[in-house]
N, C-alpha and C. Protein backbone atom coordinates (compact mmCIF):
# COMPACT_ATOMS: atom_id res chain seq x y z
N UNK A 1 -41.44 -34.31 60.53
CA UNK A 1 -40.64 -33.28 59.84
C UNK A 1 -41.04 -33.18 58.36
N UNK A 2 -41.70 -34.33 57.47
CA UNK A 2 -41.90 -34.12 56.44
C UNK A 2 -42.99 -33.29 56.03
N UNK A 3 -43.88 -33.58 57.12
CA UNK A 3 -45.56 -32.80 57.08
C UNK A 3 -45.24 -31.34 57.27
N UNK A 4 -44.13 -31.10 57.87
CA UNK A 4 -43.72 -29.68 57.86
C UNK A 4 -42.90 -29.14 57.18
N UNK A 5 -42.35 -29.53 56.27
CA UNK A 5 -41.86 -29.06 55.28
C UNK A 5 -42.77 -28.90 53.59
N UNK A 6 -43.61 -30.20 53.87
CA UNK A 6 -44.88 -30.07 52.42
C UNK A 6 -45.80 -29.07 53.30
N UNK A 7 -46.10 -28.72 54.30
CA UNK A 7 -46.90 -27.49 54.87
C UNK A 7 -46.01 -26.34 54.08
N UNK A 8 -44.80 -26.16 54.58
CA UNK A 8 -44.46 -25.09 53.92
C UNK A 8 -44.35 -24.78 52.37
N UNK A 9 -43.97 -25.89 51.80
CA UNK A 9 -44.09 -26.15 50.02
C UNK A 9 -45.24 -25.75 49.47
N UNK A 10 -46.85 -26.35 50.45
CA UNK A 10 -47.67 -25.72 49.64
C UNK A 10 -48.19 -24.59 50.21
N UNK A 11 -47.87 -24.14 51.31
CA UNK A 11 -47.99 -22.70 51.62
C UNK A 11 -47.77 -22.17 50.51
N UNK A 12 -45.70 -22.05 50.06
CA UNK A 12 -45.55 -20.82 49.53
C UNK A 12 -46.23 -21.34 48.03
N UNK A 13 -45.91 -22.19 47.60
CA UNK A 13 -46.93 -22.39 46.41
C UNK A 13 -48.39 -21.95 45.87
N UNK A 14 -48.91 -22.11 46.77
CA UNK A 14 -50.36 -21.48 46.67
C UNK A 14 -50.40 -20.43 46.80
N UNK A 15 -49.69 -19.91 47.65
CA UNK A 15 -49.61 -18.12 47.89
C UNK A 15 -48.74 -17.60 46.80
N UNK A 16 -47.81 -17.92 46.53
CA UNK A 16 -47.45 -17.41 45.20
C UNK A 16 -47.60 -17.35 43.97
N UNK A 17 -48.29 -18.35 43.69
CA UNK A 17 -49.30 -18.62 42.58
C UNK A 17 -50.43 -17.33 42.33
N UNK A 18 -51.18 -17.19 43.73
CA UNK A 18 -52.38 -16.39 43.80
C UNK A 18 -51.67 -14.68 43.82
N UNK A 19 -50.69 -14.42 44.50
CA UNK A 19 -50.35 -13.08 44.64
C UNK A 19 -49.40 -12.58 43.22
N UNK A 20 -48.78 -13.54 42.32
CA UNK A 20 -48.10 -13.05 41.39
C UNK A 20 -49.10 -12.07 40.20
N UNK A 21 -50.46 -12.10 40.25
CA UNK A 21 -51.16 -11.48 39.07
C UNK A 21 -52.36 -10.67 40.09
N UNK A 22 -51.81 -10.80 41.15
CA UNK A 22 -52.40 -9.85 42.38
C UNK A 22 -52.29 -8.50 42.46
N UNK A 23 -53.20 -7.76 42.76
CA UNK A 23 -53.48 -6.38 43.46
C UNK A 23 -52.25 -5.77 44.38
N UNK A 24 -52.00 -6.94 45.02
CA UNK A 24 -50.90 -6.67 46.12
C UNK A 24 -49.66 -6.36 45.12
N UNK A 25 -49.35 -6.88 43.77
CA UNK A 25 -48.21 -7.00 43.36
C UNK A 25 -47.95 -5.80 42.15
N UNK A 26 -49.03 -4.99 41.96
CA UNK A 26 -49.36 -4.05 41.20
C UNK A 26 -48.56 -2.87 42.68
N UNK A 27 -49.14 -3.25 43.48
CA UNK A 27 -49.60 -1.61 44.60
C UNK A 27 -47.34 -2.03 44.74
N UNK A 28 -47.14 -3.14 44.80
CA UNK A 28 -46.03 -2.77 45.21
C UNK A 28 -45.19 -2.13 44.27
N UNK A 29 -45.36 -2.41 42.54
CA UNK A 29 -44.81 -1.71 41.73
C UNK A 29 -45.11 -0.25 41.91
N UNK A 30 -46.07 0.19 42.31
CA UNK A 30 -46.30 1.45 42.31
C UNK A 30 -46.01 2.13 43.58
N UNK A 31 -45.79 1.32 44.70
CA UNK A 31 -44.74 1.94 45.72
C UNK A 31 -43.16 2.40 45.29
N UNK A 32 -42.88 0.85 44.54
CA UNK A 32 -41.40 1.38 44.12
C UNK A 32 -41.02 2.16 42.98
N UNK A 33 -42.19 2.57 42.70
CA UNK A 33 -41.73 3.90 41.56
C UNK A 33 -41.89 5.04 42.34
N UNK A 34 -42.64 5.21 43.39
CA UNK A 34 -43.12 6.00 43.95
C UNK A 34 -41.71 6.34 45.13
N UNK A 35 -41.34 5.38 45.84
CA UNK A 35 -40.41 5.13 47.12
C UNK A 35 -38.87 4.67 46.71
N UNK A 36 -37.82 4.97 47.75
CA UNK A 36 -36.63 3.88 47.18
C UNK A 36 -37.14 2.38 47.97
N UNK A 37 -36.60 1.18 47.10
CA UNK A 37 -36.85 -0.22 47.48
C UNK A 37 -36.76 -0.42 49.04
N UNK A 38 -35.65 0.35 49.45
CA UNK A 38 -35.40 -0.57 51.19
C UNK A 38 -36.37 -0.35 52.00
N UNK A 39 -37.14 1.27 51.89
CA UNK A 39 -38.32 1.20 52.68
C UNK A 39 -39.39 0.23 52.65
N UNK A 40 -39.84 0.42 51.11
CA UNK A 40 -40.70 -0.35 50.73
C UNK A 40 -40.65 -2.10 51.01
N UNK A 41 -39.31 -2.51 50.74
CA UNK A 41 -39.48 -3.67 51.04
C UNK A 41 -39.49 -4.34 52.42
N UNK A 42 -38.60 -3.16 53.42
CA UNK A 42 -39.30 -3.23 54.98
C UNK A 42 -40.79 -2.84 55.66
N UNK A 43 -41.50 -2.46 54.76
CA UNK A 43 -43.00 -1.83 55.07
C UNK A 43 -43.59 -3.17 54.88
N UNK A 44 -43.45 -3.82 53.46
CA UNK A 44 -43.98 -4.88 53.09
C UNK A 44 -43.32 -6.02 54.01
N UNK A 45 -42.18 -6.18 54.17
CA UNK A 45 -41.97 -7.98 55.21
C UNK A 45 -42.91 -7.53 56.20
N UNK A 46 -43.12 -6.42 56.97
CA UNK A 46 -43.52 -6.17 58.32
C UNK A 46 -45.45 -6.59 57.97
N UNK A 47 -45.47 -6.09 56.92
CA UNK A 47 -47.18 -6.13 56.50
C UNK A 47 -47.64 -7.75 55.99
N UNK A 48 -46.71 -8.73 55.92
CA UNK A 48 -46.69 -9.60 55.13
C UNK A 48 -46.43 -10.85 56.50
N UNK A 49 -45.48 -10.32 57.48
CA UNK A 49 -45.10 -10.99 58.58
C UNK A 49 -46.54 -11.24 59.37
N UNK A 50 -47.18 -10.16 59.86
CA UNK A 50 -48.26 -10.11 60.16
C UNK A 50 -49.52 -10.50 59.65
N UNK A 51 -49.96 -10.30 58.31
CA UNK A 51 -51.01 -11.12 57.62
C UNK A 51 -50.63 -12.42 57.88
N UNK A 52 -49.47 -12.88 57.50
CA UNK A 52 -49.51 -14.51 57.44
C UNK A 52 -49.67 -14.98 59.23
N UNK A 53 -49.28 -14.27 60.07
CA UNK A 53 -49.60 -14.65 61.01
C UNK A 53 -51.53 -14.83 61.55
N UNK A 54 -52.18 -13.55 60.97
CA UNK A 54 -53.44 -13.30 61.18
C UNK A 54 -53.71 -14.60 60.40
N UNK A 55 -52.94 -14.82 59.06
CA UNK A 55 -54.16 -15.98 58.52
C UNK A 55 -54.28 -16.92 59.20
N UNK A 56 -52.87 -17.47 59.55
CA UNK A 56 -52.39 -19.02 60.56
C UNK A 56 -53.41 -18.90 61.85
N UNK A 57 -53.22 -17.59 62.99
CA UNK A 57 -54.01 -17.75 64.02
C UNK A 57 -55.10 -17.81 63.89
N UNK A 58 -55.91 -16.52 62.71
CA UNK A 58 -57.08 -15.97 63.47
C UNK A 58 -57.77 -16.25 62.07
N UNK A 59 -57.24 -17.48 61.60
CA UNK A 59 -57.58 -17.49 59.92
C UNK A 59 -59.40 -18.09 59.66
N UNK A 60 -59.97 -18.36 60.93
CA UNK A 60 -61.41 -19.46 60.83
C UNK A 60 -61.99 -17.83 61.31
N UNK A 61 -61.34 -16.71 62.36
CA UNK A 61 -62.07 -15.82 62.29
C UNK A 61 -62.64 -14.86 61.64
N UNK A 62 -61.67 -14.49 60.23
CA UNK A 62 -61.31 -13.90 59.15
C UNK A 62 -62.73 -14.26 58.41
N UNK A 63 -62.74 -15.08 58.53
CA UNK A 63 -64.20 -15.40 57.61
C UNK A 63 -65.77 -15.00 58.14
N UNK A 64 -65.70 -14.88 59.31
CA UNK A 64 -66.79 -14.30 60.09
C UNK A 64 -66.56 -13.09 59.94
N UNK A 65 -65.98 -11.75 59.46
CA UNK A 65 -66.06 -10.59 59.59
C UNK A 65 -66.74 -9.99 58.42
N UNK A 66 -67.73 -9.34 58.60
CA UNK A 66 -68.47 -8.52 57.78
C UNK A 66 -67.67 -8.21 56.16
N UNK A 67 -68.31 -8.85 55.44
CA UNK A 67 -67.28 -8.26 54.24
C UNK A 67 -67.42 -7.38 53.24
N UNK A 68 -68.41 -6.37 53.80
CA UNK A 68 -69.00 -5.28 53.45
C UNK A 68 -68.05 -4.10 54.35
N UNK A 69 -68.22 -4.26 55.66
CA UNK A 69 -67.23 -3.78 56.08
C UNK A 69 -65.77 -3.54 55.59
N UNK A 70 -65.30 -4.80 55.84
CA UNK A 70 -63.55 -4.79 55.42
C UNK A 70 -63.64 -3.87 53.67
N UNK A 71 -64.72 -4.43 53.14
CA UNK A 71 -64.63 -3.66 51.68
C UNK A 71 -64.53 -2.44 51.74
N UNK A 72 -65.18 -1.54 52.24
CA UNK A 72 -65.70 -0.36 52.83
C UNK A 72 -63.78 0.50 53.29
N UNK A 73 -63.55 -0.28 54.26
CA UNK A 73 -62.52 0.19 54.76
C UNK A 73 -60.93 0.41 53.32
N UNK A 74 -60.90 -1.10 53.17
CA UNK A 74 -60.38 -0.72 51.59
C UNK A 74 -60.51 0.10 50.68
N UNK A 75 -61.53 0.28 50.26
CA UNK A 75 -62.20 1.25 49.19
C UNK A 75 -61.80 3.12 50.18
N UNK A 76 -61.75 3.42 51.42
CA UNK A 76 -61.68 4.36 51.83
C UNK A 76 -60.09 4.60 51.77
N UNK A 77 -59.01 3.58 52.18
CA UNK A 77 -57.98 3.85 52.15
C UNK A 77 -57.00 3.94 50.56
N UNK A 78 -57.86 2.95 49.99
CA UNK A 78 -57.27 3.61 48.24
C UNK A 78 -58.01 4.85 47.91
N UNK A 79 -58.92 5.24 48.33
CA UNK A 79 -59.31 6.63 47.82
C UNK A 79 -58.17 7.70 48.42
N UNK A 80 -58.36 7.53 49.87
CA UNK A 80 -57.51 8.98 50.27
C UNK A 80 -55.77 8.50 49.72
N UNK A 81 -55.38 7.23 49.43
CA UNK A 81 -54.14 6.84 48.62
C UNK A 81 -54.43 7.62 47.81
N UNK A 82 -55.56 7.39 46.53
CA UNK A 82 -55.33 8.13 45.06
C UNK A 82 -55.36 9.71 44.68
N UNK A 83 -56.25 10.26 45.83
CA UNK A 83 -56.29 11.77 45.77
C UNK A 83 -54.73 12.27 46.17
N UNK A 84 -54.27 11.38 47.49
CA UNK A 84 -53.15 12.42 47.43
C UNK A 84 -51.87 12.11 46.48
N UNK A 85 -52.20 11.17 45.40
CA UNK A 85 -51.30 10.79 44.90
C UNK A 85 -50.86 11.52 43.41
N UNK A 86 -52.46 11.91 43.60
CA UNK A 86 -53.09 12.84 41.90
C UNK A 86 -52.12 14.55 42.40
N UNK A 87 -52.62 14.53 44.13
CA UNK A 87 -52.23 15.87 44.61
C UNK A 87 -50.76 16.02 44.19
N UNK A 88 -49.91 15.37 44.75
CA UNK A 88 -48.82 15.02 44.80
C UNK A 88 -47.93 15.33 43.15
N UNK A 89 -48.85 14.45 42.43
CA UNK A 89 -48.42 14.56 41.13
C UNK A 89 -47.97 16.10 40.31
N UNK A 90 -49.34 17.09 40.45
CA UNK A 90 -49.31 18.43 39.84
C UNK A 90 -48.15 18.77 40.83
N UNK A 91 -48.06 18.74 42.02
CA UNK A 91 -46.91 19.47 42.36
C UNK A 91 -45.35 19.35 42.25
N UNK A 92 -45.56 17.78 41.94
CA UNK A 92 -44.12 17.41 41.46
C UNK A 92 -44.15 18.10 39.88
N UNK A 93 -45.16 18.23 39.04
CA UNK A 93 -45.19 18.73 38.01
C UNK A 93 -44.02 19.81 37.88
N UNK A 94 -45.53 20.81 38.53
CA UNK A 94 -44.72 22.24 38.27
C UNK A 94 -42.98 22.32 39.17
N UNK A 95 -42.93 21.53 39.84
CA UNK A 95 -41.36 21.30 40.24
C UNK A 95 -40.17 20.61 39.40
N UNK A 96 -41.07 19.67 38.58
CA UNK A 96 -40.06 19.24 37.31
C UNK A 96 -39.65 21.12 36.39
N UNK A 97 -40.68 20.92 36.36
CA UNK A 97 -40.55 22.32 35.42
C UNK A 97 -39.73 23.39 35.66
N UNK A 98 -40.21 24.00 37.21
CA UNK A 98 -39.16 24.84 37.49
C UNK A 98 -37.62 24.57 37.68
N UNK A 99 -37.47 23.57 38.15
CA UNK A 99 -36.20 22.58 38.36
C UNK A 99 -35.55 21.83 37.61
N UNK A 100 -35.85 21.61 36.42
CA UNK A 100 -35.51 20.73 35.40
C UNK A 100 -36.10 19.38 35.62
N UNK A 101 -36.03 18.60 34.80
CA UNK A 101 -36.51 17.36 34.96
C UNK A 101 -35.76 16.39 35.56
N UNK A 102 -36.55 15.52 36.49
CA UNK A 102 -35.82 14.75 37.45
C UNK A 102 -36.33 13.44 37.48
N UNK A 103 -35.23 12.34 37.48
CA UNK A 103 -36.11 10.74 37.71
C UNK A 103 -35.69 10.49 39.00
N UNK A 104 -36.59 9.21 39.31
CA UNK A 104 -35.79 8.65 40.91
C UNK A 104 -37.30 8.32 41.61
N UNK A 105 -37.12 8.13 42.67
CA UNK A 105 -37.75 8.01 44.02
C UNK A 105 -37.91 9.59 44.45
N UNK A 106 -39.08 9.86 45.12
CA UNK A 106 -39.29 10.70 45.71
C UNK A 106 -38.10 10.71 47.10
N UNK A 107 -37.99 11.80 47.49
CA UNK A 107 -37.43 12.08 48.30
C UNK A 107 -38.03 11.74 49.89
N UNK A 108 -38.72 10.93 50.42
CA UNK A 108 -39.30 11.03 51.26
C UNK A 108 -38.49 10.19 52.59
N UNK A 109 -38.73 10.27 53.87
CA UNK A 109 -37.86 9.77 54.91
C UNK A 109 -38.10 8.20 54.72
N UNK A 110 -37.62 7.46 55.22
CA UNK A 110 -37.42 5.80 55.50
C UNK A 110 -38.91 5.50 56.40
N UNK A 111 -38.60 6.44 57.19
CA UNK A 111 -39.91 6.08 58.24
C UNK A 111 -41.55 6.17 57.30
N UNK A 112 -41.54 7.02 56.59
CA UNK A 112 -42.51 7.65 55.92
C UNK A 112 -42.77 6.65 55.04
N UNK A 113 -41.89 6.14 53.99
CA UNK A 113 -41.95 5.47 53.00
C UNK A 113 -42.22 3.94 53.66
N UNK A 114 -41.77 3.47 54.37
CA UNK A 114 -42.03 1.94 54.92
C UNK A 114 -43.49 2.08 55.19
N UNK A 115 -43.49 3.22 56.42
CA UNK A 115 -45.53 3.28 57.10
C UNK A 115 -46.26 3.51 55.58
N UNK A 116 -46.06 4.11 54.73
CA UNK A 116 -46.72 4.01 53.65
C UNK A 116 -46.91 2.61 53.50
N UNK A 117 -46.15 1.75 52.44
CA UNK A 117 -45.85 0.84 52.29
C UNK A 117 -46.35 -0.25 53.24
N UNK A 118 -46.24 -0.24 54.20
CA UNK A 118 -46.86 -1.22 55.35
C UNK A 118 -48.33 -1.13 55.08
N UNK A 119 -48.74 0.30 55.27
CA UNK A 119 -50.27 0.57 55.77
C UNK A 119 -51.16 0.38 54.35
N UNK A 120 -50.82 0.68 52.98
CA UNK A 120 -50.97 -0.16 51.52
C UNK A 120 -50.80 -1.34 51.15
N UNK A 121 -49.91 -2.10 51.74
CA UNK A 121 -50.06 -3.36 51.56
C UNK A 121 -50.73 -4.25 52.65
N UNK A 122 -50.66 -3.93 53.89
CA UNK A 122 -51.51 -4.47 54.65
C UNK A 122 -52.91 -4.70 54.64
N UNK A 123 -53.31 -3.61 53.87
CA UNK A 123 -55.02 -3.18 53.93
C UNK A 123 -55.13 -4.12 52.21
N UNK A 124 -53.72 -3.95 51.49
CA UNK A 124 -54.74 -4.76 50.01
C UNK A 124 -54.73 -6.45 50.67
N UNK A 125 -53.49 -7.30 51.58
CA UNK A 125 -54.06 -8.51 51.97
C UNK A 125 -55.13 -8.89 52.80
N UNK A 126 -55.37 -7.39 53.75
CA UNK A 126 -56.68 -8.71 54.50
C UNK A 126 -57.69 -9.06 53.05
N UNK A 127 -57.68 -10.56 53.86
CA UNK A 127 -59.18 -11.16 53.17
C UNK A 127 -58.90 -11.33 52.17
N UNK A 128 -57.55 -11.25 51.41
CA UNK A 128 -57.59 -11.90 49.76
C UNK A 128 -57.33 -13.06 49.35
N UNK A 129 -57.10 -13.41 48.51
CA UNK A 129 -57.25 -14.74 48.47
C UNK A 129 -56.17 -15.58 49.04
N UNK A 130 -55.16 -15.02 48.96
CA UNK A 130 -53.87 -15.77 48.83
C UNK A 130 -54.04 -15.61 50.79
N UNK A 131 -54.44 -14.40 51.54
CA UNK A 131 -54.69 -14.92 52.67
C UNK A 131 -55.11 -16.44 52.94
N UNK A 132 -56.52 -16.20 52.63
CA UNK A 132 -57.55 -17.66 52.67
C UNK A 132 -56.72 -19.09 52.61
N UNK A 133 -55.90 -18.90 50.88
CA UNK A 133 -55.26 -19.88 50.57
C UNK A 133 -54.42 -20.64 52.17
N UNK A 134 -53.24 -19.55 52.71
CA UNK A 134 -53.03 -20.07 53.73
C UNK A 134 -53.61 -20.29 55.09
N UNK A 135 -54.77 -19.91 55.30
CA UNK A 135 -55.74 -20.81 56.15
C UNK A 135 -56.27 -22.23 55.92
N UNK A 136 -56.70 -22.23 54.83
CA UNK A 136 -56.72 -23.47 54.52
C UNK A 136 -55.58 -24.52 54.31
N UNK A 137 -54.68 -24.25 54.45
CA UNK A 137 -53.56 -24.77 54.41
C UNK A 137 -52.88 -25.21 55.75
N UNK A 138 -53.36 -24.64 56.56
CA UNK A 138 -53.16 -24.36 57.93
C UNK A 138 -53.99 -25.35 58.61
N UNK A 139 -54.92 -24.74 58.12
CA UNK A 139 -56.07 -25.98 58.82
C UNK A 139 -56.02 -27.45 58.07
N UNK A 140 -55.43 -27.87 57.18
CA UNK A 140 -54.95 -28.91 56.38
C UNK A 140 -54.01 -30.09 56.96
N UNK A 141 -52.77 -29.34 57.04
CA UNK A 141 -51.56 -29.82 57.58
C UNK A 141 -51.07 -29.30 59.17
N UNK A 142 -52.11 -28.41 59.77
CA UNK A 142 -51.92 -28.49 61.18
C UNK A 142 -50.60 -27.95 61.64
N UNK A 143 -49.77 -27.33 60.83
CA UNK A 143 -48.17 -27.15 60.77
C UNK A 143 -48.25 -25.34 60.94
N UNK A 144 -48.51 -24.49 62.09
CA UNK A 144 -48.60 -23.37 61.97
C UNK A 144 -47.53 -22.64 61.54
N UNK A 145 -45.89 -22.91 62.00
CA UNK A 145 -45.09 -22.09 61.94
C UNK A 145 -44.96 -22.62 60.51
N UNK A 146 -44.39 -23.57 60.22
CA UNK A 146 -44.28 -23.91 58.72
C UNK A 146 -45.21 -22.84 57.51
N UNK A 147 -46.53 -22.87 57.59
CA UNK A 147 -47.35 -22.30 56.78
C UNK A 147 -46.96 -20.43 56.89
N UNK A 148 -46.40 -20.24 58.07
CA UNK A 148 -46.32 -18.91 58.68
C UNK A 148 -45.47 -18.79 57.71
N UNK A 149 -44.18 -19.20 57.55
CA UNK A 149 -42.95 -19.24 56.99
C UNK A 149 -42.74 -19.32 55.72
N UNK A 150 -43.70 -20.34 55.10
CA UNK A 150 -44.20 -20.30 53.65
C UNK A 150 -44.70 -19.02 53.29
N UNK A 151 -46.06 -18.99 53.34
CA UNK A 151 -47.03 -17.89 53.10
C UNK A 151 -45.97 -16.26 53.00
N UNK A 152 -44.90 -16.05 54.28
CA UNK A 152 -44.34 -14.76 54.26
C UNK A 152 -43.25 -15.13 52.57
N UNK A 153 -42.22 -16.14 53.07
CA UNK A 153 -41.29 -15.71 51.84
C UNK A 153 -41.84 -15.83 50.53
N UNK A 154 -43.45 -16.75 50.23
CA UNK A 154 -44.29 -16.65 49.09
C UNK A 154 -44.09 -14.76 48.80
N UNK A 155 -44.86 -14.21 49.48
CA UNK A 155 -45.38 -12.57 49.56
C UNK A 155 -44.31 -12.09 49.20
N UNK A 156 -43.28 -12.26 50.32
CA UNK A 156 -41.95 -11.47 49.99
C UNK A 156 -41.20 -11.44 48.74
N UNK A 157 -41.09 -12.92 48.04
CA UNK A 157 -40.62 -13.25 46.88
C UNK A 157 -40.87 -12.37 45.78
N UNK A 158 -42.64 -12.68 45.42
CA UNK A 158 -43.61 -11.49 44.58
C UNK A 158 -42.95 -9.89 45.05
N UNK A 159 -42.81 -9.81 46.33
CA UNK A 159 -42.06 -8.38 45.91
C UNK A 159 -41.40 -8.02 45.74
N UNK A 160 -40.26 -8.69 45.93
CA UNK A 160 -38.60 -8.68 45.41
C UNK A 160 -38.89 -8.69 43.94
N UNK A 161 -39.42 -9.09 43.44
CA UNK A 161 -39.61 -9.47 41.77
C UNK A 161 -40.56 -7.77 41.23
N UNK A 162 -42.03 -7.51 42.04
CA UNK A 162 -41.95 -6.31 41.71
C UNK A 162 -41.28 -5.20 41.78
N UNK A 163 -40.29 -5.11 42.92
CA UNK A 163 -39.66 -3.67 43.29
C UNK A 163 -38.33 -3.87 42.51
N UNK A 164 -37.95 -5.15 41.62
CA UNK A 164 -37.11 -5.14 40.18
C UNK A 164 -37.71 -4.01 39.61
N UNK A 165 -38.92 -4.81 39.45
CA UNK A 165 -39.86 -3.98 37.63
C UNK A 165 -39.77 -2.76 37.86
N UNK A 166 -40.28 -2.20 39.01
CA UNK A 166 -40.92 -0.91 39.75
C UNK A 166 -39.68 0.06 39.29
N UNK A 167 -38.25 -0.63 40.02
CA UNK A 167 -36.64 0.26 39.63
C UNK A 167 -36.83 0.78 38.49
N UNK A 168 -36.98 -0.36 37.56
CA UNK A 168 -36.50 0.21 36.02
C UNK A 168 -38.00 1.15 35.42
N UNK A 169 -38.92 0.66 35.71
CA UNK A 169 -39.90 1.63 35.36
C UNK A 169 -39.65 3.03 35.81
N UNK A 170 -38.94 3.23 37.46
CA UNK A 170 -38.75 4.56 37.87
C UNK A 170 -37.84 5.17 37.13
N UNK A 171 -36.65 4.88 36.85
CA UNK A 171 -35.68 5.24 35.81
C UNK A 171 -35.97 5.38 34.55
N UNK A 172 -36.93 5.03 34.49
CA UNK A 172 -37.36 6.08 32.88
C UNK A 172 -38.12 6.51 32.50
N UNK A 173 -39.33 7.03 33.94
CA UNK A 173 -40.40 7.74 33.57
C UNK A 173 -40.64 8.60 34.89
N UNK A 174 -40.56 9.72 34.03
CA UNK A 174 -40.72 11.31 34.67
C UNK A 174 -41.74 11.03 36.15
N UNK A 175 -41.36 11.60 37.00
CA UNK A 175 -42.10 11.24 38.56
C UNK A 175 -43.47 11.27 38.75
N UNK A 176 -43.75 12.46 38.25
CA UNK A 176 -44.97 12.83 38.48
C UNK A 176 -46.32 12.18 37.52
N UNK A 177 -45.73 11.62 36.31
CA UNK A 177 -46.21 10.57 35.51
C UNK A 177 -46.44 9.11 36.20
N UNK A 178 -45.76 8.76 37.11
CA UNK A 178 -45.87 7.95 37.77
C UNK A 178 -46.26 7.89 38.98
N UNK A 179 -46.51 9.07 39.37
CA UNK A 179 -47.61 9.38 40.15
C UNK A 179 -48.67 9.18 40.05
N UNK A 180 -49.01 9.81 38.49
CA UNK A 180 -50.24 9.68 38.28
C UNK A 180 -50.83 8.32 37.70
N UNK A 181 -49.84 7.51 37.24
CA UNK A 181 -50.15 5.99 37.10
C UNK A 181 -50.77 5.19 38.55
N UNK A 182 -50.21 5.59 39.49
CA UNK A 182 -49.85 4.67 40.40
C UNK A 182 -51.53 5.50 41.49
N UNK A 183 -52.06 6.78 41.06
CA UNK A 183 -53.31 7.33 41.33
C UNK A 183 -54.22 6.74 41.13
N UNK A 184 -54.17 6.67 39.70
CA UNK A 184 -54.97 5.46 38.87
C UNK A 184 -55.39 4.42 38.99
N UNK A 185 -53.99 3.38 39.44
CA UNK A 185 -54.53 2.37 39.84
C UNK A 185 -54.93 2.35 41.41
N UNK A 186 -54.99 3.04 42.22
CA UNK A 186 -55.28 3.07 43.49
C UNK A 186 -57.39 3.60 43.73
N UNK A 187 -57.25 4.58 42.45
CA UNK A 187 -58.29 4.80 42.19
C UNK A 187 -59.46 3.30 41.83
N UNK A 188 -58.68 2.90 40.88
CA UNK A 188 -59.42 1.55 40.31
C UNK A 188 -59.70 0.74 41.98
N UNK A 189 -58.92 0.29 42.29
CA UNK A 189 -58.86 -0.44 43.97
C UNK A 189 -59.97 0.34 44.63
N UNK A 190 -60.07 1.43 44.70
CA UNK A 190 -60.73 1.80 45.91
C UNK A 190 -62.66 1.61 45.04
N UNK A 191 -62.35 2.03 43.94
CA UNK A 191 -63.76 2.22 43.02
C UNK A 191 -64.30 0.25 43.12
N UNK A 192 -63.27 -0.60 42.90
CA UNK A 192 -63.56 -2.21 43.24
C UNK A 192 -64.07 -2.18 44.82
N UNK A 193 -63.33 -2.23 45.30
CA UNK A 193 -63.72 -2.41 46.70
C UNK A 193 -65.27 -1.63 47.68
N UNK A 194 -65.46 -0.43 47.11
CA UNK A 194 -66.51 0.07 47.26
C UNK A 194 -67.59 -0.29 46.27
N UNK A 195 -68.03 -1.07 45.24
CA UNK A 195 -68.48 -1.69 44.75
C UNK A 195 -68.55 -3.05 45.62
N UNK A 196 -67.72 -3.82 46.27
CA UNK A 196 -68.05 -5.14 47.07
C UNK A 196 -68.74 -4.57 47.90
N UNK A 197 -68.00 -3.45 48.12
CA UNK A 197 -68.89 -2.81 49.68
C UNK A 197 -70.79 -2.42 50.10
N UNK A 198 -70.78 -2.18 48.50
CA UNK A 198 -72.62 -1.75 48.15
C UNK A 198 -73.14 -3.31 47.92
N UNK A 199 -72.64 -4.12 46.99
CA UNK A 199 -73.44 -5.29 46.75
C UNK A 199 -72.77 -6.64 47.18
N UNK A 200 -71.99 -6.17 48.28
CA UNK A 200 -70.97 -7.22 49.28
C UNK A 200 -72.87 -8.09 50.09
């Protein structure tokens, strides 16, 4: 029982360590300026439930996969993220305008906003570090569910803490401004990742 409980200690430790100044923890601020929190933070347990599981099972396979590929695929899904996010933006524009000015969350369904949210955060963990971290951890202490269990409330933690920041940032900056922040950095992601992808 003790080996499974320091499995889980340095699960979430290591994983939270690595994801707090993470990619993953940026994209979620910029979901929750973008989304209200409950979707987002159900898109993310569901995306977070599952990575940590992929790392625990299939975590020695993870390393055999082309990583030119997986880059490739990243770099494609923050692109079509940042275009429609730039799209998105001018039209919330001219809708502030005609409408008066408005803060908040976009208006979008639960279903919409979580599959967002899921399918963005899923694609920034494969293969990052804080994955890895819990493979090796796994393969360490031999303790699968433990590390499973770590590794998720590590992830989850980091986003409870961003979709704080994300609130108050949404509440005081005009939507479509934060649109276009949150373009930006999706842009940057996809322009990194297609860069691993050429000299991966």
């Amino acid at each position: 029982m003790a080996t499974w409980f320091l499995a889980l200690a340095m699960a979430f430790i290591a994983v939270f360590v690595l994801e707090l100044p993470d990619k993953t923890t940026a994209i979620t601020l910029v979901l929750t300026t973008r989304f209200r929190a409950a979707p987002v933070v159900a898109g993310a347990a569901v995306a977070f439930a599952l990575q940590a599981v992929i790392a625990v099972g299939l975590g020695s396979a993870l390393t055999l996969l082309p990583e030119r590929v997986v880059a490739a695929a990243v770099a494609l899904v923050f692109g079509v993220g940042a275009f429609l996010l730039f799209r998105e933006s001018f039209a919330d524009e001219e809708s502030d305008e005609a409408d008066g000015a408005r803060s908040g969350a976009v208006a979008a369904s639960f279903r919409r906003s979580a599959l967002t949210s899921f399918g963005a955060l899923f694609a920034a963990e494969w293969g990052d570090a804080s994955q890895l971290a819990a493979v090796g951890v796994a393969a360490k202490y031999a303790q699968p569910t433990a590390v499973v269990l770590g590794t998720f409330l590590a992830l989850m933690s980091v986003t409870l803490l961003a979709v704080l920041v994300g609130r108050k940032i949404r509440d005081r900056v005009p939507a479509h401004w934060v649109q276009r922040g949150a373009g930006a950095v999706f842009a940057v992601f996809a322009a990194v990742a297609l860069w691993q992808a050429l000299l991966g």
